[in-house]
C-alpha atoms as a PDB file:
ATOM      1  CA  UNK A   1     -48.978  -3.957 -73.612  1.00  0.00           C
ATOM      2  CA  UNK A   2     -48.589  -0.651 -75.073  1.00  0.00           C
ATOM      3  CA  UNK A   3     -49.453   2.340 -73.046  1.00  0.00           C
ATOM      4  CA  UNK A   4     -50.741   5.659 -74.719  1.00  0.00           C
ATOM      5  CA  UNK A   5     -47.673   7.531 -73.535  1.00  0.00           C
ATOM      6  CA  UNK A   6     -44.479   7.269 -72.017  1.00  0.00           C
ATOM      7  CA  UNK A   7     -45.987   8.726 -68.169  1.00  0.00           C
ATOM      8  CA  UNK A   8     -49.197   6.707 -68.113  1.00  0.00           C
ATOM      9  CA  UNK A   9     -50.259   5.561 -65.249  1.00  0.00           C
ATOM     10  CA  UNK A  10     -50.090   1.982 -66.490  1.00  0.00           C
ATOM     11  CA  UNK A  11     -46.491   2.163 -66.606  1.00  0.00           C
ATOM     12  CA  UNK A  12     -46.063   2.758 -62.745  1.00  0.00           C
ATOM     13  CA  UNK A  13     -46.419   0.198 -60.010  1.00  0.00           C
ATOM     14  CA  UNK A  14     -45.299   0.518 -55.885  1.00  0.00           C
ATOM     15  CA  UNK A  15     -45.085  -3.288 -55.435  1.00  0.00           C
ATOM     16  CA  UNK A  16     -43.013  -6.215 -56.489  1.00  0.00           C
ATOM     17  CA  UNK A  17     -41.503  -9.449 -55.587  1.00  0.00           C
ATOM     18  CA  UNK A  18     -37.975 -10.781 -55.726  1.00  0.00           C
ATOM     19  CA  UNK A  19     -36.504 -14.827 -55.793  1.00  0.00           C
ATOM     20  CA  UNK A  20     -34.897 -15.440 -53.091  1.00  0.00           C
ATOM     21  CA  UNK A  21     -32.247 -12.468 -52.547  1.00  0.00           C
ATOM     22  CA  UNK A  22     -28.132 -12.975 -52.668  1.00  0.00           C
ATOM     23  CA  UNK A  23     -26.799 -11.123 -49.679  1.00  0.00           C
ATOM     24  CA  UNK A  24     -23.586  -9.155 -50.244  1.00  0.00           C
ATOM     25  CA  UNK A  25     -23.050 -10.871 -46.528  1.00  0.00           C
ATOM     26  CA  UNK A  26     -24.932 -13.816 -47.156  1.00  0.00           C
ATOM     27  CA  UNK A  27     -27.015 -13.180 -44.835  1.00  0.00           C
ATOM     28  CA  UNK A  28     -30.091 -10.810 -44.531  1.00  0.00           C
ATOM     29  CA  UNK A  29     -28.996  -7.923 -42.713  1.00  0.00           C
ATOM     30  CA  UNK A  30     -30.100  -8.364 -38.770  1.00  0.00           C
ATOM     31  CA  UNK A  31     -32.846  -5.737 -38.817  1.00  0.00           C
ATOM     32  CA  UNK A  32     -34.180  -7.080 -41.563  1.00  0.00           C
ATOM     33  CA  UNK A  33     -34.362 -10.419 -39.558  1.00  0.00           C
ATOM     34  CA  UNK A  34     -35.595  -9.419 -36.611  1.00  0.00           C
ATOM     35  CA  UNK A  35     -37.741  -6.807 -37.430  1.00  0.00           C
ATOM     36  CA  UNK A  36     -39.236  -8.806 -40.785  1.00  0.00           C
ATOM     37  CA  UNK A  37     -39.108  -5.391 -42.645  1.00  0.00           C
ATOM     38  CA  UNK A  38     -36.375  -2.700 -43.024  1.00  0.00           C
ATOM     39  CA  UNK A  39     -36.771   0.565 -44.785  1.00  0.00           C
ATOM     40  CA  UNK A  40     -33.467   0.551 -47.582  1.00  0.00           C
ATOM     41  CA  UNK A  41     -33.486   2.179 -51.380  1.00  0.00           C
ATOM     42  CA  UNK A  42     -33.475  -0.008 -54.173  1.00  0.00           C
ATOM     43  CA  UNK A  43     -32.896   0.280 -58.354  1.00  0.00           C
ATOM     44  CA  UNK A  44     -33.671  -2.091 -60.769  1.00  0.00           C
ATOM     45  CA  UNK A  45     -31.768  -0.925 -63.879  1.00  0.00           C
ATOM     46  CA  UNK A  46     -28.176   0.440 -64.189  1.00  0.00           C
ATOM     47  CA  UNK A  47     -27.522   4.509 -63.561  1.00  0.00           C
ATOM     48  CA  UNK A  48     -31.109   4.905 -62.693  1.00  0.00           C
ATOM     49  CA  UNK A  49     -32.035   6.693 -59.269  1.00  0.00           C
ATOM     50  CA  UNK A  50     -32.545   5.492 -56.082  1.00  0.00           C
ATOM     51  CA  UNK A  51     -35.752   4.347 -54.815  1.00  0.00           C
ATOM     52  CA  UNK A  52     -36.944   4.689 -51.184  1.00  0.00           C
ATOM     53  CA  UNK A  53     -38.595   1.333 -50.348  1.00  0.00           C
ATOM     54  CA  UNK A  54     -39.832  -1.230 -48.141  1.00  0.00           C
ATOM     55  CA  UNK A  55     -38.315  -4.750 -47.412  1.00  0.00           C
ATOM     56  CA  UNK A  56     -40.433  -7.516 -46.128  1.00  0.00           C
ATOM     57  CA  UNK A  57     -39.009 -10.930 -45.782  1.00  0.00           C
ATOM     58  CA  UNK A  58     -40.563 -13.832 -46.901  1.00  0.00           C
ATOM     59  CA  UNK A  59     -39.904 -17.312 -45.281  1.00  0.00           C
ATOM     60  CA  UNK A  60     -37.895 -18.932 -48.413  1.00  0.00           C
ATOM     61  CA  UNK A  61     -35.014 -15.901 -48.667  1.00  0.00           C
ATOM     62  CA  UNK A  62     -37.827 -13.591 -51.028  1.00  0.00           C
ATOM     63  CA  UNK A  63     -38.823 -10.485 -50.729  1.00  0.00           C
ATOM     64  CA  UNK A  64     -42.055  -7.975 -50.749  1.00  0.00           C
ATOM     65  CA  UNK A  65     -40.791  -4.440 -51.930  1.00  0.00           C
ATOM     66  CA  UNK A  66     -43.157  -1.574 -51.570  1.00  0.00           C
ATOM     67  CA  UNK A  67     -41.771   1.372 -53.287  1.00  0.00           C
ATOM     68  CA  UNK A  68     -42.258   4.783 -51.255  1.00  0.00           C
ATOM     69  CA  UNK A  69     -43.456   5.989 -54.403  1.00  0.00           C
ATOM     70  CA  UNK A  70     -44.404   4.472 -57.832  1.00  0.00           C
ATOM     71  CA  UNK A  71     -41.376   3.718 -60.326  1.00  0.00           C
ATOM     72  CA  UNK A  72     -42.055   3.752 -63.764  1.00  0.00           C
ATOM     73  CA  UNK A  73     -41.542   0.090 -66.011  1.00  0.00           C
ATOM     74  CA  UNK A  74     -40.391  -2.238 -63.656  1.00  0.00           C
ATOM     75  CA  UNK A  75     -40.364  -5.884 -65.189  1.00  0.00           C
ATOM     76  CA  UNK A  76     -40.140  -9.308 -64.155  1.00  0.00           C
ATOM     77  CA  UNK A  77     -37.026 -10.533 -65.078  1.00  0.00           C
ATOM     78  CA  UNK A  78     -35.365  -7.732 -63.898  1.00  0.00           C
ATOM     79  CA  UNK A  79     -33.257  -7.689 -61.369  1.00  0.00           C
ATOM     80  CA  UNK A  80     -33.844  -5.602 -57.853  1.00  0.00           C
ATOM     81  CA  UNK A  81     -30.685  -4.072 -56.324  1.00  0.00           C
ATOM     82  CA  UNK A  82     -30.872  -2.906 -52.772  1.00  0.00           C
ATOM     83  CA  UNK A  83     -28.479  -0.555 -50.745  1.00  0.00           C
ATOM     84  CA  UNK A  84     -28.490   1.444 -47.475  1.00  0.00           C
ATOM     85  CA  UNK A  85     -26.429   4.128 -47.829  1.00  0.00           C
ATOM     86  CA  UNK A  86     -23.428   3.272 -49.975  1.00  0.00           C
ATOM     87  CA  UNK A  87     -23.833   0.000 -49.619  1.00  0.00           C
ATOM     88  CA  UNK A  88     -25.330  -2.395 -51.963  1.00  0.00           C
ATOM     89  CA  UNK A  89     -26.630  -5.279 -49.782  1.00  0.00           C
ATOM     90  CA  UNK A  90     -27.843  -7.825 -52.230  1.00  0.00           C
ATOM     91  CA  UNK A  91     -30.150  -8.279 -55.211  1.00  0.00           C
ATOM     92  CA  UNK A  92     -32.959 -10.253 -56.637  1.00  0.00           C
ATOM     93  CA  UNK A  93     -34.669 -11.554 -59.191  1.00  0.00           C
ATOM     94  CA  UNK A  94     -37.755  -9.555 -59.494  1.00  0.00           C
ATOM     95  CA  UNK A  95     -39.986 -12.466 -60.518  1.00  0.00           C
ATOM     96  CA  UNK A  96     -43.486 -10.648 -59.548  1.00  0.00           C
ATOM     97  CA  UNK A  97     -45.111  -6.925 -60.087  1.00  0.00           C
ATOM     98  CA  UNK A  98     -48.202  -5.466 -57.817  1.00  0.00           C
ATOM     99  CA  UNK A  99     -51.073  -3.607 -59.837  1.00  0.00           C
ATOM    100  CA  UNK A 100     -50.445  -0.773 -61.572  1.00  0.00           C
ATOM    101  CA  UNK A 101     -51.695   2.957 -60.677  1.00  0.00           C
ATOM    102  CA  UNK A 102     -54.008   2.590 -63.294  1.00  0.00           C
ATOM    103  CA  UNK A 103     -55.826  -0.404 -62.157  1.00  0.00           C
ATOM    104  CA  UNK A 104     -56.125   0.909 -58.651  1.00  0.00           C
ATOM    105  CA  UNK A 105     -57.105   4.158 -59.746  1.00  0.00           C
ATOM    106  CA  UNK A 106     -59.616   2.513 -61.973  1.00  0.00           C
ATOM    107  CA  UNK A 107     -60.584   0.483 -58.925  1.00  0.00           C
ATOM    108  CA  UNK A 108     -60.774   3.466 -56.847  1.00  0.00           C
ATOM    109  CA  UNK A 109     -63.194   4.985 -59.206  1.00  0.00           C
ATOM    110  CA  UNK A 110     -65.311   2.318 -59.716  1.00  0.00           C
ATOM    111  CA  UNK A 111     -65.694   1.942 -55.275  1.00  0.00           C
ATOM    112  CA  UNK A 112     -66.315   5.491 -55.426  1.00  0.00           C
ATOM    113  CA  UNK A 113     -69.424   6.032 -57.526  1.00  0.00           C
ATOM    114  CA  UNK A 114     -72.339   3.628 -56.209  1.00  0.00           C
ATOM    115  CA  UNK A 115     -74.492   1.774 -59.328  1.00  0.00           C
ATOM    116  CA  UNK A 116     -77.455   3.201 -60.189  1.00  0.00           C
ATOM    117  CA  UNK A 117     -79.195  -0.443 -58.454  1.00  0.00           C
ATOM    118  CA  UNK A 118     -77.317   0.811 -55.187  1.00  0.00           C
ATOM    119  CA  UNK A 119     -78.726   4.042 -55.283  1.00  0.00           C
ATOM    120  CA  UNK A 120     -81.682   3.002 -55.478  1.00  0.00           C
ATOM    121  CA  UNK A 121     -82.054   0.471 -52.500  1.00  0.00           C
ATOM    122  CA  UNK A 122     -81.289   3.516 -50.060  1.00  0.00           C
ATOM    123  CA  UNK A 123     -84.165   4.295 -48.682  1.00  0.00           C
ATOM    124  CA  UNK A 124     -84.589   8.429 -48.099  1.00  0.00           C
ATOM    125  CA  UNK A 125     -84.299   9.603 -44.791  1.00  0.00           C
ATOM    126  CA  UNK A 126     -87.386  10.220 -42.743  1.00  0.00           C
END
């Protein structure tokens, strides 16, 4: 896929999904446990800038990350680097990538304006 420029909206996506993750500690960290989700910062290429995100743990070690905001190029095969704070916790695979902005903003438009069919089964108001 080749976008039209380097900031389309194509380009950006808020979710992905990891392989199973490999814990700094080996384990998850606890509130990610118990609570199923954590709030952490992750990167998924070298140098780049942190991203505020979302954890949600899967039942076989993967994990759901939805991005506070939309990142620009993230690929499967990748790999997904999480820290909180200074810390780097672990890292996954990313083996999965939500829609783009583009598609939901195309699917956003297309919810928004009703089909001329539509339109015309509501009846006026008496």
């Amino acid at each position: 896929f080749k976008a039209p420029s380097r900031d389309h909206p194509a380009l950006y996506r808020d979710l992905l999904r990891t392989n199973r993750v490999h814990w700094i500690a080996e384990e998850p960290p606890a509130e990610l446990v118990r609570e199923k989700m954590m709030e952490c910062h992750f990167r998924f290429r070298h140098q780049m800038a942190l991203v505020p995100c979302v954890l949600t743990l899967n039942q076989d070690g993967s994990v759901w990350v939805t991005l506070v905001k939309p990142a620009r190029a993230i690929t499967p095969g990748q790999f997904a680097v999480f820290y909180k704070g200074d810390e780097c916790l672990g890292s996954g695979k990313i083996l999965r990538i939500g829609p783009s902005v583009y598609t939901l903003q195309q699917g956003k438009n297309q919810e928004e304006s009703p089909k001329k069919e539509e339109i015309d089964k509501i009846e006026p108001a008496t």
